[in-house]
N, C-alpha and C. Protein backbone atom coordinates (compact mmCIF):
# COMPACT_ATOMS: atom_id res chain seq x y z
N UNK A 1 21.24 45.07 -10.70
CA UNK A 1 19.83 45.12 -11.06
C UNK A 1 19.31 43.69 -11.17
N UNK A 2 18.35 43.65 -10.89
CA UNK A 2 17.30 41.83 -10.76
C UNK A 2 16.87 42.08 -11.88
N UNK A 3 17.00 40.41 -12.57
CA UNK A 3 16.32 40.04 -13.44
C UNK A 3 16.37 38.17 -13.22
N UNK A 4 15.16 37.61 -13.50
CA UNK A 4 15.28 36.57 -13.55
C UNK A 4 14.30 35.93 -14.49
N UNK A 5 15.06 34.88 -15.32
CA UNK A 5 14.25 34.05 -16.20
C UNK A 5 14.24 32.37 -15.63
N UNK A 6 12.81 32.49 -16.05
CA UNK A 6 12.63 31.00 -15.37
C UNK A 6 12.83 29.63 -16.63
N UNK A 7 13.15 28.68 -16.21
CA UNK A 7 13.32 27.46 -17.50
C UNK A 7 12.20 26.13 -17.24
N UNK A 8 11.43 26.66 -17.97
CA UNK A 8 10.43 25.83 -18.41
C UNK A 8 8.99 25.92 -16.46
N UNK A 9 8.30 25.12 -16.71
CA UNK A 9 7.43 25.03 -15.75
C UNK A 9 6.59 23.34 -16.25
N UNK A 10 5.63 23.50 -15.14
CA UNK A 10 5.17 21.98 -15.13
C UNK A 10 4.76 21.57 -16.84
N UNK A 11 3.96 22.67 -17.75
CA UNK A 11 3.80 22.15 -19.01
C UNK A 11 4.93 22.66 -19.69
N UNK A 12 5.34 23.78 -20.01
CA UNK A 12 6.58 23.89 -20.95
C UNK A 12 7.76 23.47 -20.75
N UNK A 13 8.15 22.93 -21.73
CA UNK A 13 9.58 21.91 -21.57
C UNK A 13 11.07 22.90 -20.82
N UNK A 14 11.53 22.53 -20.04
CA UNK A 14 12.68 22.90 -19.39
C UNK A 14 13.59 24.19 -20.73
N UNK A 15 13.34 22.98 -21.79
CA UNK A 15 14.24 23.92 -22.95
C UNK A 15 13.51 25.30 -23.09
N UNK A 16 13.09 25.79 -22.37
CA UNK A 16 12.44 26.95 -22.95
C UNK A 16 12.12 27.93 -21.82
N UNK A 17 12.86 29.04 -21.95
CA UNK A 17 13.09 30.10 -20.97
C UNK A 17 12.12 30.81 -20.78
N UNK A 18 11.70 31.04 -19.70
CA UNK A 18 10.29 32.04 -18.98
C UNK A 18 10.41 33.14 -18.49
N UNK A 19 10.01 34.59 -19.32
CA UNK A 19 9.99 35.26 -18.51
C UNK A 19 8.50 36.06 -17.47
N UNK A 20 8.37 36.43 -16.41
CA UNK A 20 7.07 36.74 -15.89
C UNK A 20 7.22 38.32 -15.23
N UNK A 21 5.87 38.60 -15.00
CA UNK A 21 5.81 40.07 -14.48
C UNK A 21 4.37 39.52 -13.59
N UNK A 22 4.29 40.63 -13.00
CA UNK A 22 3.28 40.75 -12.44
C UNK A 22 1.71 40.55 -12.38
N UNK A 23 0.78 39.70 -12.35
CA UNK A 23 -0.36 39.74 -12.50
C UNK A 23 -0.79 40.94 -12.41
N UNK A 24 -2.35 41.58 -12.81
CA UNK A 24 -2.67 43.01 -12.67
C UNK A 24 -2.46 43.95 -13.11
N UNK A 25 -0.74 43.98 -12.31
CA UNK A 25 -0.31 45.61 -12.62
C UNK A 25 0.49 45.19 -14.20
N UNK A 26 0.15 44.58 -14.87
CA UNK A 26 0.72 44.65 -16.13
C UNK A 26 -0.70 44.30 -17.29
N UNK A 27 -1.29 44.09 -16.35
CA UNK A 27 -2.16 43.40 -17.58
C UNK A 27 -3.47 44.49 -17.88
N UNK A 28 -2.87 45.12 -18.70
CA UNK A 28 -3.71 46.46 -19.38
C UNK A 28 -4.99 46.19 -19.98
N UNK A 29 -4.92 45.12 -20.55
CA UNK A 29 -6.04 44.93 -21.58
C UNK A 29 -6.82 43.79 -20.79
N UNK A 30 -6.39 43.48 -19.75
CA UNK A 30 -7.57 42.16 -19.41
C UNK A 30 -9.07 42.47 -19.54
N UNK A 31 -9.54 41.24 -19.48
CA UNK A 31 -11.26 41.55 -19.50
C UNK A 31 -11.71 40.44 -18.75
N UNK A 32 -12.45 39.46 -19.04
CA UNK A 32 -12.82 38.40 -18.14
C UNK A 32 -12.36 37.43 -17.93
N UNK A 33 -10.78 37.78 -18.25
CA UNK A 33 -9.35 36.49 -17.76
C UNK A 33 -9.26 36.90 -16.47
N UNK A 34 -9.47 38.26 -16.14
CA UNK A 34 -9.14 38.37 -14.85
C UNK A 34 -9.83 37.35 -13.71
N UNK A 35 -11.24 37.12 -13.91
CA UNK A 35 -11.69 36.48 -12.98
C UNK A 35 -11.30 34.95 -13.03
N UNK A 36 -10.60 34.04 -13.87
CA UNK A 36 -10.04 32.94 -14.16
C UNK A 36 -8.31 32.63 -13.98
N UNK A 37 -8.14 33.36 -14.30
CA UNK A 37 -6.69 34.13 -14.54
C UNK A 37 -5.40 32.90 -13.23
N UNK A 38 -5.26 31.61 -14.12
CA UNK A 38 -4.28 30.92 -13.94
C UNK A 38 -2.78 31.26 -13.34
N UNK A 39 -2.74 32.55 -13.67
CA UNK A 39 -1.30 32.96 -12.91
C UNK A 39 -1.24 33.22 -11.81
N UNK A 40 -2.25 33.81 -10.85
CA UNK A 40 -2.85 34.29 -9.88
C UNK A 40 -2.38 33.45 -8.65
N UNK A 41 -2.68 32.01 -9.29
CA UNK A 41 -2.62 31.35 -7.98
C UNK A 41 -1.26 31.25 -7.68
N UNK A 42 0.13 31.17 -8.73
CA UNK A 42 1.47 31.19 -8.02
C UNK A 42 1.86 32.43 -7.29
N UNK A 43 1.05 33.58 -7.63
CA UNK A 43 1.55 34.53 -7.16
C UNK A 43 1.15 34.74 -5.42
N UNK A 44 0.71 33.67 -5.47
CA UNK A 44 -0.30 33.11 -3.15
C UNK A 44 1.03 33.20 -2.40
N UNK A 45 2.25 32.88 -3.32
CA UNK A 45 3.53 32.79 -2.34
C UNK A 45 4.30 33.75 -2.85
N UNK A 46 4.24 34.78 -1.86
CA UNK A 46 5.04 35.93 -1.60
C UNK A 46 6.26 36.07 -2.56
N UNK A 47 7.39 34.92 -2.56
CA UNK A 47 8.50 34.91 -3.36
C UNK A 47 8.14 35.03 -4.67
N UNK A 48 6.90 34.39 -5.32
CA UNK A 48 6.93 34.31 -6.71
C UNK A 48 6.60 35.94 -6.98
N UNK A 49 5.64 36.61 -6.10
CA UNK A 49 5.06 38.13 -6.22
C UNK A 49 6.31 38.86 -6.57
N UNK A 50 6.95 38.76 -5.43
CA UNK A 50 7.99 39.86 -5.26
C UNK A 50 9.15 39.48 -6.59
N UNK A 51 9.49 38.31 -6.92
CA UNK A 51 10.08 38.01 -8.38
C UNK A 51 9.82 38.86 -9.32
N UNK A 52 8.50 38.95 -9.14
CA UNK A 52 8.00 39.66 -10.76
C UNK A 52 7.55 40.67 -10.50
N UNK A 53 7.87 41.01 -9.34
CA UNK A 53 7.76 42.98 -9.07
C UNK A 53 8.99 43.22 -9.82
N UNK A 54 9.69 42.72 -8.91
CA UNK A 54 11.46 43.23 -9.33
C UNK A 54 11.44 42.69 -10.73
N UNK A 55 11.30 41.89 -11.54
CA UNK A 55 11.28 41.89 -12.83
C UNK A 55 10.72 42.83 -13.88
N UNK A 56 9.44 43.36 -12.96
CA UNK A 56 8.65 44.62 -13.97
C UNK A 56 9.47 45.61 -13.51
N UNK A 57 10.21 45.99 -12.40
CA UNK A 57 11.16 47.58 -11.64
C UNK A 57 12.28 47.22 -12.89
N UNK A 58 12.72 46.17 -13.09
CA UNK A 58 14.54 45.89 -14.18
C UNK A 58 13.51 46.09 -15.32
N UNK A 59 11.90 45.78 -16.00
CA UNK A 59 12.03 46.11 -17.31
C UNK A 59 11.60 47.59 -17.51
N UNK A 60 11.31 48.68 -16.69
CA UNK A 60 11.46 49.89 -16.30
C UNK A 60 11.94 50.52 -16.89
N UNK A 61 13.30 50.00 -17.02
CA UNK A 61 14.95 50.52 -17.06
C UNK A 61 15.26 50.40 -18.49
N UNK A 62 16.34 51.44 -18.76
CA UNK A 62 16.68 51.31 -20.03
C UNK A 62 18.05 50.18 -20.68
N UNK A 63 18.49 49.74 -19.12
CA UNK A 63 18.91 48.30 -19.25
C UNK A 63 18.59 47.51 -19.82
N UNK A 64 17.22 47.36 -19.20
CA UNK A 64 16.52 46.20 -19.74
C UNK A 64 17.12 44.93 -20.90
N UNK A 65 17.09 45.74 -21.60
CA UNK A 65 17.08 44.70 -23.24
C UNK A 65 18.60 44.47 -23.14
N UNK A 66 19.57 45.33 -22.86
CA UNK A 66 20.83 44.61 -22.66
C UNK A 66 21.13 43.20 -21.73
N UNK A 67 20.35 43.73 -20.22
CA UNK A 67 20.40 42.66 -19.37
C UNK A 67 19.95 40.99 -19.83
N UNK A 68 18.61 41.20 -20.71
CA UNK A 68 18.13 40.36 -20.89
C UNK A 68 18.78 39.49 -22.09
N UNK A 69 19.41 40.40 -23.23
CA UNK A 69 20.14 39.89 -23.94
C UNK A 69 21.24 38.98 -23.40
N UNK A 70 21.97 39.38 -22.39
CA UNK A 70 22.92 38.75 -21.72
C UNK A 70 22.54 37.38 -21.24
N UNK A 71 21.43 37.55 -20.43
CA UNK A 71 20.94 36.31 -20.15
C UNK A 71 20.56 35.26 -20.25
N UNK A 72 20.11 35.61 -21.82
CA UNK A 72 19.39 34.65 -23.01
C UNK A 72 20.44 33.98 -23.47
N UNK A 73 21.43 34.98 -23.85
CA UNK A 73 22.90 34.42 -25.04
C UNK A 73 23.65 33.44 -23.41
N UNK A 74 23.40 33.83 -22.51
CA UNK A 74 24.59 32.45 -21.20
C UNK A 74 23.52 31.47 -21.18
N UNK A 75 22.19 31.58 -21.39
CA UNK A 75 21.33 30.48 -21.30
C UNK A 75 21.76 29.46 -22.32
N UNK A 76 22.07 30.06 -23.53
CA UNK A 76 21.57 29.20 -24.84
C UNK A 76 20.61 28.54 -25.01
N UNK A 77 19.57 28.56 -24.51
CA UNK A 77 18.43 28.41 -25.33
C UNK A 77 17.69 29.10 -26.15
N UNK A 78 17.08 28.30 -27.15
CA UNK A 78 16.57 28.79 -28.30
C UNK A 78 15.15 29.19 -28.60
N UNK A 79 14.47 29.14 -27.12
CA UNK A 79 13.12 29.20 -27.05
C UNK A 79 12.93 30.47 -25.81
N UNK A 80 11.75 31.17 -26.01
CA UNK A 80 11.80 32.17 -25.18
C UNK A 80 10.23 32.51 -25.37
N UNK A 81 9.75 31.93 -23.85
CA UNK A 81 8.16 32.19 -23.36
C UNK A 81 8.00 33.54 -22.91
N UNK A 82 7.43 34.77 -23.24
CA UNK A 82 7.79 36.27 -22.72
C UNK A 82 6.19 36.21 -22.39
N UNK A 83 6.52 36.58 -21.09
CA UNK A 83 5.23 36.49 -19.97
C UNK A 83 4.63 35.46 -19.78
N UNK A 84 4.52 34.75 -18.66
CA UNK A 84 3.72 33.15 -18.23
C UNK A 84 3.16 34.20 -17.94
N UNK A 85 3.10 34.98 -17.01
CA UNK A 85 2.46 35.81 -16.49
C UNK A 85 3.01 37.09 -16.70
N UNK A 86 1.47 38.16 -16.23
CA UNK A 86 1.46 39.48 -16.56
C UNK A 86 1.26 39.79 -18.74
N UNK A 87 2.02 40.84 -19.10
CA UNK A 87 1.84 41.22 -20.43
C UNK A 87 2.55 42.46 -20.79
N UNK A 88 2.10 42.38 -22.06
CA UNK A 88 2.75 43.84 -22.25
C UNK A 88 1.73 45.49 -21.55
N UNK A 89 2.70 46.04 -21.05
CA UNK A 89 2.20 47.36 -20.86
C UNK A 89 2.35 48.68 -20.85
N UNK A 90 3.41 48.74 -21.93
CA UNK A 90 3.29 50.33 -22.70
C UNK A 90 3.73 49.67 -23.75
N UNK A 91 4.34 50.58 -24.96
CA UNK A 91 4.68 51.05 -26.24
C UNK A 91 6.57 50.85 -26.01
N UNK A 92 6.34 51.54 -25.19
CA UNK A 92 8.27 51.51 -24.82
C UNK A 92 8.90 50.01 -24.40
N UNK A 93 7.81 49.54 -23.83
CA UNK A 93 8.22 48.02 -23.27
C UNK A 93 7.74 47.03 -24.63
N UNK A 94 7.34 47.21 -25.57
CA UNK A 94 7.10 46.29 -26.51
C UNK A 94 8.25 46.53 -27.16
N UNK A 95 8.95 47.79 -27.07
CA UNK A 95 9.89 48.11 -28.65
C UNK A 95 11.24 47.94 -27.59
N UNK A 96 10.97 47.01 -26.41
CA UNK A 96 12.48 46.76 -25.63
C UNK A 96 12.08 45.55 -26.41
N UNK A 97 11.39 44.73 -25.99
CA UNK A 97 11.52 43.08 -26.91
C UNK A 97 11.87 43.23 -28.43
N UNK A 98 11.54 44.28 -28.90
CA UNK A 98 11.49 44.01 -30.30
C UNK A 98 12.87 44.20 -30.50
N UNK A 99 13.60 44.98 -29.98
CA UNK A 99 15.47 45.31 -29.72
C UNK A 99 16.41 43.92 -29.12
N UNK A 100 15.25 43.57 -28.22
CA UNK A 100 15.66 42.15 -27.30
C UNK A 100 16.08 40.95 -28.57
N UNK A 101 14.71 40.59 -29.25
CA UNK A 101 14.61 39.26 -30.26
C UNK A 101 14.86 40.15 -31.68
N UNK A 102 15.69 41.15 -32.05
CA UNK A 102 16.38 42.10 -32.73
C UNK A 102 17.70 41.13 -32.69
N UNK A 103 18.08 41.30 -31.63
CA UNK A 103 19.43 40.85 -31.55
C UNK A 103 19.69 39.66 -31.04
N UNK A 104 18.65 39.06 -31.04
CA UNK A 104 19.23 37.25 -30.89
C UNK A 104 18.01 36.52 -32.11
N UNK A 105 18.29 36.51 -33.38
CA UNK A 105 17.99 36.21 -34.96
C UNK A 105 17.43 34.70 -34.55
N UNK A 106 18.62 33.92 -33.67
CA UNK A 106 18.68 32.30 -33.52
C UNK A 106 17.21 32.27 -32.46
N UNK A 107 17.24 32.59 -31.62
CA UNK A 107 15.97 32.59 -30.55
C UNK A 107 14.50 32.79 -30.98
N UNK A 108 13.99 31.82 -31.12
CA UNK A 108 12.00 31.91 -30.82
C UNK A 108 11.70 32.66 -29.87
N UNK A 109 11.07 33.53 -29.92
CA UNK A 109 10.29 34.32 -28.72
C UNK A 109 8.77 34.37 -29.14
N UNK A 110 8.00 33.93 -27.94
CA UNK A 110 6.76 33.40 -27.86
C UNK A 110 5.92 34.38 -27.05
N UNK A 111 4.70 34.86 -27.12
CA UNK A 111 3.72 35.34 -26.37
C UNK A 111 2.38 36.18 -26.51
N UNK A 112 1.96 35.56 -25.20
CA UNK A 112 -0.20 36.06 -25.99
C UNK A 112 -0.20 37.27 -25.20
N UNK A 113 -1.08 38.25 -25.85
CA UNK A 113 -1.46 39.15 -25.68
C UNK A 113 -3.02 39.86 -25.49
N UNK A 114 -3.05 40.36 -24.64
CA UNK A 114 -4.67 41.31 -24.29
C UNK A 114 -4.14 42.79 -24.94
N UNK A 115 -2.98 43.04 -24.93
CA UNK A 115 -2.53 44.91 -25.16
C UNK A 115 -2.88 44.99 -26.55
N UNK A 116 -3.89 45.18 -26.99
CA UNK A 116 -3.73 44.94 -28.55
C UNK A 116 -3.81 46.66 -28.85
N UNK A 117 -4.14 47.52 -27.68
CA UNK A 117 -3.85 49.22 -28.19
C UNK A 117 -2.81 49.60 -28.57
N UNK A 118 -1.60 48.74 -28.65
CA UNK A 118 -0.15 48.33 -28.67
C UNK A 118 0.45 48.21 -29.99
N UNK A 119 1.06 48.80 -30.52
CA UNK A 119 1.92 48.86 -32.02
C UNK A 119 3.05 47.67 -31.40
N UNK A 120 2.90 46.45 -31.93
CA UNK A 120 3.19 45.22 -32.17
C UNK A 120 4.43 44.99 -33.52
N UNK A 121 4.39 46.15 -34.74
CA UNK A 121 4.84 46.07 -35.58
C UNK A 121 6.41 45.91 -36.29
N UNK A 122 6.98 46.29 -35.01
CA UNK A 122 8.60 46.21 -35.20
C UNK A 122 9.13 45.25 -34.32
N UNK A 123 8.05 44.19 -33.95
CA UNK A 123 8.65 43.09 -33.61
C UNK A 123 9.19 41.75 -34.89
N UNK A 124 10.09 41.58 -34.78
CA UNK A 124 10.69 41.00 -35.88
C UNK A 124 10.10 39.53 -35.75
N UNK A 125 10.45 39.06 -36.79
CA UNK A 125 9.93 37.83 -37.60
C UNK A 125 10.47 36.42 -36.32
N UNK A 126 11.10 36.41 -35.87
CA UNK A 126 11.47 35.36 -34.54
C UNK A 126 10.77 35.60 -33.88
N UNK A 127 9.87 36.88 -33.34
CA UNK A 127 8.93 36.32 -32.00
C UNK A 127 7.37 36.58 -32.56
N UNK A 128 6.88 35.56 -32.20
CA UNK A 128 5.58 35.09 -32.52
C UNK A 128 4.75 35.47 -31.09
N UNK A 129 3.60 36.41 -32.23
CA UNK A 129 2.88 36.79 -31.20
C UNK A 129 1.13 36.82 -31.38
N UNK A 130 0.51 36.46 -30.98
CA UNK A 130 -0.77 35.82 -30.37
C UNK A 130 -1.68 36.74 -29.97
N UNK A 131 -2.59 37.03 -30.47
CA UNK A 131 -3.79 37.75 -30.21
C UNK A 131 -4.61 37.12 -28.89
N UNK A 132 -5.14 37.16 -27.82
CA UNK A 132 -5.93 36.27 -26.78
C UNK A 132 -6.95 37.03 -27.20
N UNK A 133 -8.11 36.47 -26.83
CA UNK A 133 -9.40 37.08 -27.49
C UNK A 133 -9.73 36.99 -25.45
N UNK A 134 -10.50 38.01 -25.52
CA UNK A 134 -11.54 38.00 -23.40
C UNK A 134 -11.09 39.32 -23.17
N UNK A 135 -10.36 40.44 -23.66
CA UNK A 135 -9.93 41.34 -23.44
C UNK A 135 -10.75 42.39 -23.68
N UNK A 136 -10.12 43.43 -22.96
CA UNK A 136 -10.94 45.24 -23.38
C UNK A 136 -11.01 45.50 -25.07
N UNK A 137 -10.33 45.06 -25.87
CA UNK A 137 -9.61 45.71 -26.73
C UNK A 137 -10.22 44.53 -27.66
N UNK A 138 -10.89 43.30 -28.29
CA UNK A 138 -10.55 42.57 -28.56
C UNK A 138 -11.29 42.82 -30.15
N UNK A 139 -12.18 44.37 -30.22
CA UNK A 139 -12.61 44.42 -31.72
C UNK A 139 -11.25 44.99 -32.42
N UNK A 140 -10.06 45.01 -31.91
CA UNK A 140 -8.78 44.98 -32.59
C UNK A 140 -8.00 44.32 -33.22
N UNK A 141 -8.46 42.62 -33.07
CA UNK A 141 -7.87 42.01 -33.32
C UNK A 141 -8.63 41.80 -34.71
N UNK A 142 -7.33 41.39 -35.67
CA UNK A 142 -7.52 41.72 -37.42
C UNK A 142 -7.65 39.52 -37.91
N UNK A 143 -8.13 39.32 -38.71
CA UNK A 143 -8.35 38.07 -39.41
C UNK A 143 -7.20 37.43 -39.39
N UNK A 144 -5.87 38.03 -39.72
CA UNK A 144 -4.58 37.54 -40.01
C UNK A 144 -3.90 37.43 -39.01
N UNK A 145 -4.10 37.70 -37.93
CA UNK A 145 -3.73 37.54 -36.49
C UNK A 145 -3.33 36.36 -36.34
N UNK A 146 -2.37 35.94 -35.71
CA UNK A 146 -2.41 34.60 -34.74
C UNK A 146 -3.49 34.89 -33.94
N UNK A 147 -4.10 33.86 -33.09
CA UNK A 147 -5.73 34.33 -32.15
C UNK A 147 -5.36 33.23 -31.03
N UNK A 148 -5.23 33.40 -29.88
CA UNK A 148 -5.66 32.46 -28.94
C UNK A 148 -6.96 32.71 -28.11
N UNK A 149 -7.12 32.08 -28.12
CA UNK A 149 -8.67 31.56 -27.05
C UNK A 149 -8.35 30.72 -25.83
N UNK A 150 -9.30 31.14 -24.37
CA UNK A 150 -9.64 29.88 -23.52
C UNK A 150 -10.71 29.48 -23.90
N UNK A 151 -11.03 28.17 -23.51
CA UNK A 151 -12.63 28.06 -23.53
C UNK A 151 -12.51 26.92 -22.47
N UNK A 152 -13.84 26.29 -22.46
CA UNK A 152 -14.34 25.11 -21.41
C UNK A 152 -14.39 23.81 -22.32
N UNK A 153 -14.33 22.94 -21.30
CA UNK A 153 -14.38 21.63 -22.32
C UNK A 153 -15.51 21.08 -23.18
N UNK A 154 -16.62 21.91 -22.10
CA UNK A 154 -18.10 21.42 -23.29
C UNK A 154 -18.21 22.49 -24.37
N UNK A 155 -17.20 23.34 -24.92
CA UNK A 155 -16.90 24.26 -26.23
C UNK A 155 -16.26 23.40 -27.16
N UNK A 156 -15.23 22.48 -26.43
CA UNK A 156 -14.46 21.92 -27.85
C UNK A 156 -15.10 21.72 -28.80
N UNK A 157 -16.13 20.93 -28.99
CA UNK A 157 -16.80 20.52 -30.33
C UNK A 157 -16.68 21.98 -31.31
N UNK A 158 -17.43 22.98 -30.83
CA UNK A 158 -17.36 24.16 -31.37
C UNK A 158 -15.83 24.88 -32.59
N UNK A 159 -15.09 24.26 -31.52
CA UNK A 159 -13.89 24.85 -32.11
C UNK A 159 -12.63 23.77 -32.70
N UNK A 160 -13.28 22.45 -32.35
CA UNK A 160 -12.18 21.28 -32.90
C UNK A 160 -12.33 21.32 -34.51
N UNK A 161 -12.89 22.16 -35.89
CA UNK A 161 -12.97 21.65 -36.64
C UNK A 161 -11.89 23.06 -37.33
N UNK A 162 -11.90 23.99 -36.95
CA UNK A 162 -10.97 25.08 -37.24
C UNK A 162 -9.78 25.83 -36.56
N UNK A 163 -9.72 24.90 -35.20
CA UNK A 163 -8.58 25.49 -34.28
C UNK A 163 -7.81 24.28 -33.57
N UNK A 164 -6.61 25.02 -33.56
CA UNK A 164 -5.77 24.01 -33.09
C UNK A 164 -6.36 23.77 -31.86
N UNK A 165 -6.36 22.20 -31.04
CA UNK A 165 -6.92 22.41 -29.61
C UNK A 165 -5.83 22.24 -29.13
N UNK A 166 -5.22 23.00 -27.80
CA UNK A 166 -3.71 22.45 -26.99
C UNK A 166 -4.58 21.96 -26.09
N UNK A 167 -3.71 20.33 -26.21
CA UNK A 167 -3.84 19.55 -24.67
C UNK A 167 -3.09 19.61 -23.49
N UNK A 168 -2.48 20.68 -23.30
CA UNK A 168 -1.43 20.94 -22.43
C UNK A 168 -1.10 19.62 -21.23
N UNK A 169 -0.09 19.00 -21.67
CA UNK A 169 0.28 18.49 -20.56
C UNK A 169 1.77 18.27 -20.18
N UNK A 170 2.45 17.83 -18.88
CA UNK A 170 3.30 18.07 -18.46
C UNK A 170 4.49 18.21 -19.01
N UNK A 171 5.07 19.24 -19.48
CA UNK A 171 5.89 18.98 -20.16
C UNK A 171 5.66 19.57 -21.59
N UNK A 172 4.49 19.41 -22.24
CA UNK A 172 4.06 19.10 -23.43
C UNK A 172 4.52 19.99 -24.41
N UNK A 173 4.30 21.36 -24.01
CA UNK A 173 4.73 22.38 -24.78
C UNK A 173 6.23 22.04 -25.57
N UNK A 174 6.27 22.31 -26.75
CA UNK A 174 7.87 22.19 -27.23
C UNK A 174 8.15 20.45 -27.27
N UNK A 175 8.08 19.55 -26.06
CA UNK A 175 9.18 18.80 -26.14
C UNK A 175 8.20 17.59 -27.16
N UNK A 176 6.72 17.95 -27.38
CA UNK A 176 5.84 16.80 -28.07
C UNK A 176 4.88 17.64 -28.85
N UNK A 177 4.77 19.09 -28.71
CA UNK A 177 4.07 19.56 -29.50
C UNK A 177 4.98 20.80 -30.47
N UNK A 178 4.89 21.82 -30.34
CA UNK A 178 5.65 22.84 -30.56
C UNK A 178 4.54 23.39 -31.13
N UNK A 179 3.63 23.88 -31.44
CA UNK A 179 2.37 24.17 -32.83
C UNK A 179 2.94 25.73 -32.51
N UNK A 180 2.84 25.95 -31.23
CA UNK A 180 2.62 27.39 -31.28
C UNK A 180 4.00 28.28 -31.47
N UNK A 181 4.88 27.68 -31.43
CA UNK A 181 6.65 27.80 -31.49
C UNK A 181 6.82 28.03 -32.89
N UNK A 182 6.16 27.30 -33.62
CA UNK A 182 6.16 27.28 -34.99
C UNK A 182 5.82 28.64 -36.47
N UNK A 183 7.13 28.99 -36.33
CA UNK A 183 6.97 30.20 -37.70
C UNK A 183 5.81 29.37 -39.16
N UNK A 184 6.16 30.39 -39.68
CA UNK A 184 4.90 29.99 -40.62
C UNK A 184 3.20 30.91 -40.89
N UNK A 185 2.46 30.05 -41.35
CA UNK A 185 1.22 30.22 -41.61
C UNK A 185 0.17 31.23 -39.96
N UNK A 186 -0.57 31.55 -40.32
CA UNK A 186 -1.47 32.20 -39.19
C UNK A 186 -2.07 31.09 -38.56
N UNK A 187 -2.46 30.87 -36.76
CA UNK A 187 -2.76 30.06 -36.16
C UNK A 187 -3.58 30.36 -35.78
N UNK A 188 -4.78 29.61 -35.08
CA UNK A 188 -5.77 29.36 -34.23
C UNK A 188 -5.50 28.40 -33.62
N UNK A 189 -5.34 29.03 -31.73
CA UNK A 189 -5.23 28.13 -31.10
C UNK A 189 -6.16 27.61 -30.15
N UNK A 190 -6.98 27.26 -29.46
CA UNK A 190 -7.60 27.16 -28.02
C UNK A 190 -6.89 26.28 -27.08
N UNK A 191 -7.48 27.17 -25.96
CA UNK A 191 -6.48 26.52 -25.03
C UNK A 191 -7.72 25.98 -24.02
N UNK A 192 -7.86 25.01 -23.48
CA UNK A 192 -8.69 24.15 -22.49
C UNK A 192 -8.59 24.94 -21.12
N UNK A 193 -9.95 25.63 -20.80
CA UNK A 193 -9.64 26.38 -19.39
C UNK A 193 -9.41 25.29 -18.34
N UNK A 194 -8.57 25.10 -16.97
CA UNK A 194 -8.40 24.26 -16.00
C UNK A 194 -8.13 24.81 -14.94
């Protein structure tokens, strides 16, 4: 069975394992990310598409969370990006991660979300998870939320006095910032559309 995790990309630091699915066919809750929608463009080369087909066909399966467990624990890394691309899209596939970062206590697991029709709740205290606001769903999201946002650069002012701003740059994630890696307190993040 295929599965593949990717390690790191141009902004997140190498130390930190990627997993992706599909643009579209996973992303249940989009709303007007779709027409912006940053993942889109790796998916222009055929190989990256077909990657994360076969990655959404292996999380299908009731494998799944074993496979991935396996993969994580030969990686050893301690960081875990769940979806660069795509999202969650059922109930059954949220409560495989929650079994997944269940059983690896040591591992951060990271990721934003549009599925907010989605019982989120038996994901354990290691993976940190992120409300995105642009979605179908987004009068769901509750005060105590983690919250991410895109916006444009002539917004920052708007939002530099109560939200974290990420400057994303090469690398940046983890190896000079970590904000969003970070257990703890409730976040506000924005992220700079590009």
């Amino acid at each position: 069975m295929y599965i593949y995790f990717g390690r790191g990309n141009r902004k997140l630091d190498r130390k930190i394992l990627t997993w992706s699915l599909p643009v579209g066919l996973t992303c249940i809750g989009a709303g007007k990310c779709a027409e912006y929608c940053y993942a889109k463009k790796a998916e222009r080369h055929p190989v990256v598409r077909t990657s994360r087909i076969k990655n959404y066909k292996t999380s299908l399966s009731p494998e799944f969370p074993k496979l991935a467990i396996e993969v994580i624990k030969r990686s050893k890394r301690k960081f875990v990006r769940v979806h660069v691309s795509g999202d969650f899209y059922s109930q059954e596939y949220v409560d495989k991660w929650a079994q997944i970062a269940s059983a690896l206590p040591d591992v951060t697991f990271l990721a934003y979300t549009k599925a907010h029709i989605l019982d989120f709740s038996k994901l354990p205290d290691n993976f940190i998870l992120f409300r995105s606001v642009g979605g179908q769903w987004d009068h769901l999201i509750r005060e105590d939320d983690n919250i991410a946002i895109v916006i444009s650069e002539k917004d920052v002012p708007l939002f530099i006095r109560d939200w974290f701003i990420c400057s994303v740059k090469r690398n940046h994630c983890l190896q000079n910032c970590n904000h969003c890696f970070m257990h703890g307190k409730r976040k506000r993040v924005a992220f700079i559309k590009h």
